[in-house]
N, C-alpha and C. Protein backbone atom coordinates (compact mmCIF):
# COMPACT_ATOMS: atom_id res chain seq x y z
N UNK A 1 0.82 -1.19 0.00
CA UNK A 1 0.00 0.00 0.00
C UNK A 1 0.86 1.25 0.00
N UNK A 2 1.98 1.30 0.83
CA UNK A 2 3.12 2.34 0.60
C UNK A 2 3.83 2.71 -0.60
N UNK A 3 2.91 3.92 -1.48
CA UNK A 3 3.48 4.06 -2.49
C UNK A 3 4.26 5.14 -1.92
N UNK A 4 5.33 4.91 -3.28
CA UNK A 4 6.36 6.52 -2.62
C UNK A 4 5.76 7.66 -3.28
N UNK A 5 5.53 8.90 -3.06
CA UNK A 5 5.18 10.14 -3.29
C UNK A 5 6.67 11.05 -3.97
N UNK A 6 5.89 11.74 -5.42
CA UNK A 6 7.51 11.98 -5.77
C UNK A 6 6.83 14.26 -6.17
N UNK A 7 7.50 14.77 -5.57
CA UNK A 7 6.91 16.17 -5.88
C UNK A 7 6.67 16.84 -7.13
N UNK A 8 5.94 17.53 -7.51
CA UNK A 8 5.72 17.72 -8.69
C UNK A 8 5.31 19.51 -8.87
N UNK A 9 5.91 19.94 -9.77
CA UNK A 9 5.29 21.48 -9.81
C UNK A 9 4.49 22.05 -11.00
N UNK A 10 3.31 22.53 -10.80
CA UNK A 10 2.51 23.08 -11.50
C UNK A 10 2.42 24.52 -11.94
N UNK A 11 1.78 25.22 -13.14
CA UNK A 11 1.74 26.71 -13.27
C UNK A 11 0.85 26.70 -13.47
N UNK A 12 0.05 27.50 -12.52
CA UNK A 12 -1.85 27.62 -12.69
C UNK A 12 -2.13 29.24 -12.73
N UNK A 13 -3.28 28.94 -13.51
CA UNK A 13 -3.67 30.81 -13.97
C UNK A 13 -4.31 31.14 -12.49
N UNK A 14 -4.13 32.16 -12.47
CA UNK A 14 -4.09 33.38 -10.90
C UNK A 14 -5.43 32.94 -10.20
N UNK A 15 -6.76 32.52 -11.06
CA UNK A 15 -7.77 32.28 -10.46
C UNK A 15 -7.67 30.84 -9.76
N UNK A 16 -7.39 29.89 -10.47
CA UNK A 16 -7.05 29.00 -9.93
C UNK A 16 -5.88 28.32 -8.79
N UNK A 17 -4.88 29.38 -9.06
CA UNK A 17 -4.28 29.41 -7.87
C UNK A 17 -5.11 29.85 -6.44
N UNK A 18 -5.73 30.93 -6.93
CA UNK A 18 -6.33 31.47 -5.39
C UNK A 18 -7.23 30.47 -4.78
N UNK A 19 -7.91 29.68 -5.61
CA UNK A 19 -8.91 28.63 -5.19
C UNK A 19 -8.24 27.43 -5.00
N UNK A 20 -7.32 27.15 -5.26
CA UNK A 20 -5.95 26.04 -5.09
C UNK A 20 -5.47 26.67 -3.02
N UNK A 21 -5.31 27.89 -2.64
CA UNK A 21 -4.48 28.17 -2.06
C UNK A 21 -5.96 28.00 -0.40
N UNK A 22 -7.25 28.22 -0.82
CA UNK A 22 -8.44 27.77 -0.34
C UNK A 22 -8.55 26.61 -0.20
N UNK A 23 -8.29 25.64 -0.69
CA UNK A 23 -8.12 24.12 -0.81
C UNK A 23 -7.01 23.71 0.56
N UNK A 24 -5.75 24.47 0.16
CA UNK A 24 -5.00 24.18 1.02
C UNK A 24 -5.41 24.59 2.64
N UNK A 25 -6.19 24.94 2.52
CA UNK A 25 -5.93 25.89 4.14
C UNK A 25 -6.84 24.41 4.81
N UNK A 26 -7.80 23.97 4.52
CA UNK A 26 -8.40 22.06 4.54
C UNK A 26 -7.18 21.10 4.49
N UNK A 27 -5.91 21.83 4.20
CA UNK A 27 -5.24 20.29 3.62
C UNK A 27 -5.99 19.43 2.59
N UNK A 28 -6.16 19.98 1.42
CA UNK A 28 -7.29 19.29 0.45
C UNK A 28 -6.15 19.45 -0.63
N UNK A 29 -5.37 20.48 -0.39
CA UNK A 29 -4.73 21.11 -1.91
C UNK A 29 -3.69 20.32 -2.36
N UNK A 30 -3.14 18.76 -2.15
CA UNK A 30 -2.15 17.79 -3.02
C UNK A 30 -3.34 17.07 -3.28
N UNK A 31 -4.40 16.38 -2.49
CA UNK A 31 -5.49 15.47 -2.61
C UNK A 31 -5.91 15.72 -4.07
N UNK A 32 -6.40 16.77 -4.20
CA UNK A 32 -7.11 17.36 -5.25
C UNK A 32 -6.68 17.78 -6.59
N UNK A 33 -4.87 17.83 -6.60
CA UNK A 33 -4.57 17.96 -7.40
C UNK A 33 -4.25 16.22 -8.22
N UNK A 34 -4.03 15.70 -6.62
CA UNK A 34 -3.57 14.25 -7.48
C UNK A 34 -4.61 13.53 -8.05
N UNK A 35 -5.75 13.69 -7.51
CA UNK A 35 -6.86 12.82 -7.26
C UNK A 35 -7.53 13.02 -9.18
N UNK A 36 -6.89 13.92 -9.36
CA UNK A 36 -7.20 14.93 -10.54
C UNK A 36 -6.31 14.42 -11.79
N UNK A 37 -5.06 14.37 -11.73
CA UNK A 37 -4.48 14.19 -12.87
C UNK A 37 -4.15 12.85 -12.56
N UNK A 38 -4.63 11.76 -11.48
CA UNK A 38 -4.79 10.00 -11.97
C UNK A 38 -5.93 10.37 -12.70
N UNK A 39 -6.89 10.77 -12.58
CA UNK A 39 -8.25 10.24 -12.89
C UNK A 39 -8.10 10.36 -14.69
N UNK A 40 -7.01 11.70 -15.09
CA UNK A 40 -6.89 11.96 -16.43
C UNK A 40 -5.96 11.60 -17.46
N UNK A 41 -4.65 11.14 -16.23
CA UNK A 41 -3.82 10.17 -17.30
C UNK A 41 -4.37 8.90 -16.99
N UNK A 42 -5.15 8.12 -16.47
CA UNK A 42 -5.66 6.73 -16.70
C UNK A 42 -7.04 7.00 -17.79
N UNK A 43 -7.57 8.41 -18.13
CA UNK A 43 -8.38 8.13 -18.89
C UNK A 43 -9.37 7.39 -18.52
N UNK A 44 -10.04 7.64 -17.45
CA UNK A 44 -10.94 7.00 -16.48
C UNK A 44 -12.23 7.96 -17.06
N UNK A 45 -13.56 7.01 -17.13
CA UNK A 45 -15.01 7.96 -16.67
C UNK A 45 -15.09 8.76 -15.22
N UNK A 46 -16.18 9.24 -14.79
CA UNK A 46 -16.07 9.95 -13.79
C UNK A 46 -16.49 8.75 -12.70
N UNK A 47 -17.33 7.81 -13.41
CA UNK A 47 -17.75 6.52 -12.29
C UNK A 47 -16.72 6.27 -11.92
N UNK A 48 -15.95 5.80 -12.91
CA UNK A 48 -14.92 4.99 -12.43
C UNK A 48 -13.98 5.22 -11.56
N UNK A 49 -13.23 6.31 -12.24
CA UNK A 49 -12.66 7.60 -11.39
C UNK A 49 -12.84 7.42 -9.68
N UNK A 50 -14.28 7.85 -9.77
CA UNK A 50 -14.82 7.76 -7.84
C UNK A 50 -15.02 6.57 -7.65
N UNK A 51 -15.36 5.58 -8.21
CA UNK A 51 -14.95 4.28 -7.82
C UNK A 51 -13.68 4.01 -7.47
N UNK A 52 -12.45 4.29 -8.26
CA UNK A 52 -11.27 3.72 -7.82
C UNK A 52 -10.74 4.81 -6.68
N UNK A 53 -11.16 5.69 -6.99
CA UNK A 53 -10.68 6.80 -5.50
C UNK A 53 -11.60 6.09 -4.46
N UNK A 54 -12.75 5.86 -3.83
CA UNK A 54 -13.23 4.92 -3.25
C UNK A 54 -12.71 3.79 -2.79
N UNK A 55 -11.86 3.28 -3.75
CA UNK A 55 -11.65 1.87 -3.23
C UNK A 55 -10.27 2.23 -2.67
N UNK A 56 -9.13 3.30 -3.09
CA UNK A 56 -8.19 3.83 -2.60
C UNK A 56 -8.22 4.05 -0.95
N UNK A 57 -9.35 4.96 -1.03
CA UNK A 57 -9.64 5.21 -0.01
C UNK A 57 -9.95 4.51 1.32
N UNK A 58 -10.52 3.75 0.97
CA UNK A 58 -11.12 2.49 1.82
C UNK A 58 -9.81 1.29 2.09
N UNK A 59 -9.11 1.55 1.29
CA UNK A 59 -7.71 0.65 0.98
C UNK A 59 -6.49 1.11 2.52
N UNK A 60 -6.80 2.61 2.22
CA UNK A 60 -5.85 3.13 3.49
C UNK A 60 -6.16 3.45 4.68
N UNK A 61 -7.56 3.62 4.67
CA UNK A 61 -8.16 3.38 5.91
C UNK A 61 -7.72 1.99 7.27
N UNK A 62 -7.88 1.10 5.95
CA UNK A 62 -7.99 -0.24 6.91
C UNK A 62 -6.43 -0.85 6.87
N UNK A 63 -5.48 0.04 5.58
CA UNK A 63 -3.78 0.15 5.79
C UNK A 63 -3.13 0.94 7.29
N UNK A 64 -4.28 1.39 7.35
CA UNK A 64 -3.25 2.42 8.56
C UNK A 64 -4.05 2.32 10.22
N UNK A 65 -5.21 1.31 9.87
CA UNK A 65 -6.24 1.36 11.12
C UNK A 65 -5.28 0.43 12.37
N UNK A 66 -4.64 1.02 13.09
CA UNK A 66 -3.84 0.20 14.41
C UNK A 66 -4.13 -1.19 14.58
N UNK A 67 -5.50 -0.98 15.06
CA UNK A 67 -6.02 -2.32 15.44
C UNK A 67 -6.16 -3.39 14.51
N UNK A 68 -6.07 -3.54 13.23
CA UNK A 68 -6.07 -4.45 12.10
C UNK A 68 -4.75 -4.65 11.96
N UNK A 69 -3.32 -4.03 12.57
CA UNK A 69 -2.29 -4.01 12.16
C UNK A 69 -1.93 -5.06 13.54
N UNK A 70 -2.60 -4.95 15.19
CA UNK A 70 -2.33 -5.76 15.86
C UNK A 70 -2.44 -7.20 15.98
N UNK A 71 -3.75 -7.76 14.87
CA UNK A 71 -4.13 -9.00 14.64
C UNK A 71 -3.63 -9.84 13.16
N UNK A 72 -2.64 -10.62 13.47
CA UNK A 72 -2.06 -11.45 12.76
C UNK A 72 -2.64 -12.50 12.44
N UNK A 73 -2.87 -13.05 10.82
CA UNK A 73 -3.32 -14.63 10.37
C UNK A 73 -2.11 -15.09 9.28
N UNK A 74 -1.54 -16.17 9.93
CA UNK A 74 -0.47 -16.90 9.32
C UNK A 74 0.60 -16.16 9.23
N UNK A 75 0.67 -15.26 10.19
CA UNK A 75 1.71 -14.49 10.23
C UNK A 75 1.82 -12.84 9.50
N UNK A 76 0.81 -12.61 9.10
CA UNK A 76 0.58 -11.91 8.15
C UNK A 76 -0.22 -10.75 9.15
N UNK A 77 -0.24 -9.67 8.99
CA UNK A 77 -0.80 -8.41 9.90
C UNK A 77 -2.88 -8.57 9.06
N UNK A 78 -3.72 -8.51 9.88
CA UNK A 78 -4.95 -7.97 9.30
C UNK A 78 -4.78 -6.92 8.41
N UNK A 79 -4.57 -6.22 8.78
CA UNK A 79 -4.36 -5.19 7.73
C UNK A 79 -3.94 -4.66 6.59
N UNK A 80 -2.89 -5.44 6.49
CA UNK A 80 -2.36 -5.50 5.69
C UNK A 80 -2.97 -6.63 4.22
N UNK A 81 -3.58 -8.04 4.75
CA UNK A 81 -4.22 -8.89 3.83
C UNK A 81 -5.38 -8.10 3.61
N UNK A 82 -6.27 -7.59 4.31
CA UNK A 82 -7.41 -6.96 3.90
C UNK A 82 -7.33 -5.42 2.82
N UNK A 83 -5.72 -5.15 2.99
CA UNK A 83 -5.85 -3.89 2.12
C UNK A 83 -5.68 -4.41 0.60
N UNK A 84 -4.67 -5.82 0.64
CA UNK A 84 -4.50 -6.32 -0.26
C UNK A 84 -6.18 -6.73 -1.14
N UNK A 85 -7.05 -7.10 -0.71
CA UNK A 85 -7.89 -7.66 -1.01
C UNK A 85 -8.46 -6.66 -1.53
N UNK A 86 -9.09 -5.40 -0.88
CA UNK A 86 -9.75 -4.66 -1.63
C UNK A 86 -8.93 -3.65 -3.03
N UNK A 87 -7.80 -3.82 -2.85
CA UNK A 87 -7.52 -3.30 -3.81
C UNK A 87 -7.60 -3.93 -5.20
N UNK A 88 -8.02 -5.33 -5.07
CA UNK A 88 -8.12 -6.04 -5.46
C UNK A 88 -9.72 -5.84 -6.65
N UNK A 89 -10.27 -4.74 -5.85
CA UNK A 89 -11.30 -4.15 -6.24
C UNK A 89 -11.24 -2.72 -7.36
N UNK A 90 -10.56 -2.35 -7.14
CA UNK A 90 -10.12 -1.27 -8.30
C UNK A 90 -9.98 -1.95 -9.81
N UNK A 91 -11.17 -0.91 -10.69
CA UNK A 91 -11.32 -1.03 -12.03
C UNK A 91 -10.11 -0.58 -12.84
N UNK A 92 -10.25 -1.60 -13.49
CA UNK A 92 -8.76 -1.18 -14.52
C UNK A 92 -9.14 -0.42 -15.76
């Protein structure tokens, strides 16, 4: 589930910066930019799109939830098999 994060810089027209810089003050403003240009280099519909952000989502929830990380099967962390699984759910 630990992807590495690599920085990236953008040039946005003045309006959109200001509404970019509104975003940030939520901590919304990398979310939104990334969430944005997967959805457009995979060439995704918009279903799909919020489907696979959905299942992302739901993916790191139960990646980072403590208590799924304390219960081990076959050696293996809960949490970790269950993140595997739903990702398992993302439309290609």
């Amino acid at each position: 589930m630990d992807k590495k994060m690599i920085p990236f810089s953008v040039y946005l027209p003045a309006e959109y910066h200001e509404r970019m810089k509104q975003a940030a003050q939520g901590r919304r403003a990398s979310a939104l930019v990334r969430d944005a240009i997967t959805m457009i280099m995979d060439g995704d519909d918009a279903f799909k799109a919020g489907y696979n952000k959905a299942v992302r989502d739901a993916s790191k929830v139960v990646y980072d939830c403590k208590e799924a990380q304390m219960v081990a099967v076959n050696k293996r962390d809960l949490g970790a098999i269950l993140t595997e699984l739903i990702e398992k759910l993302e439309m290609k």
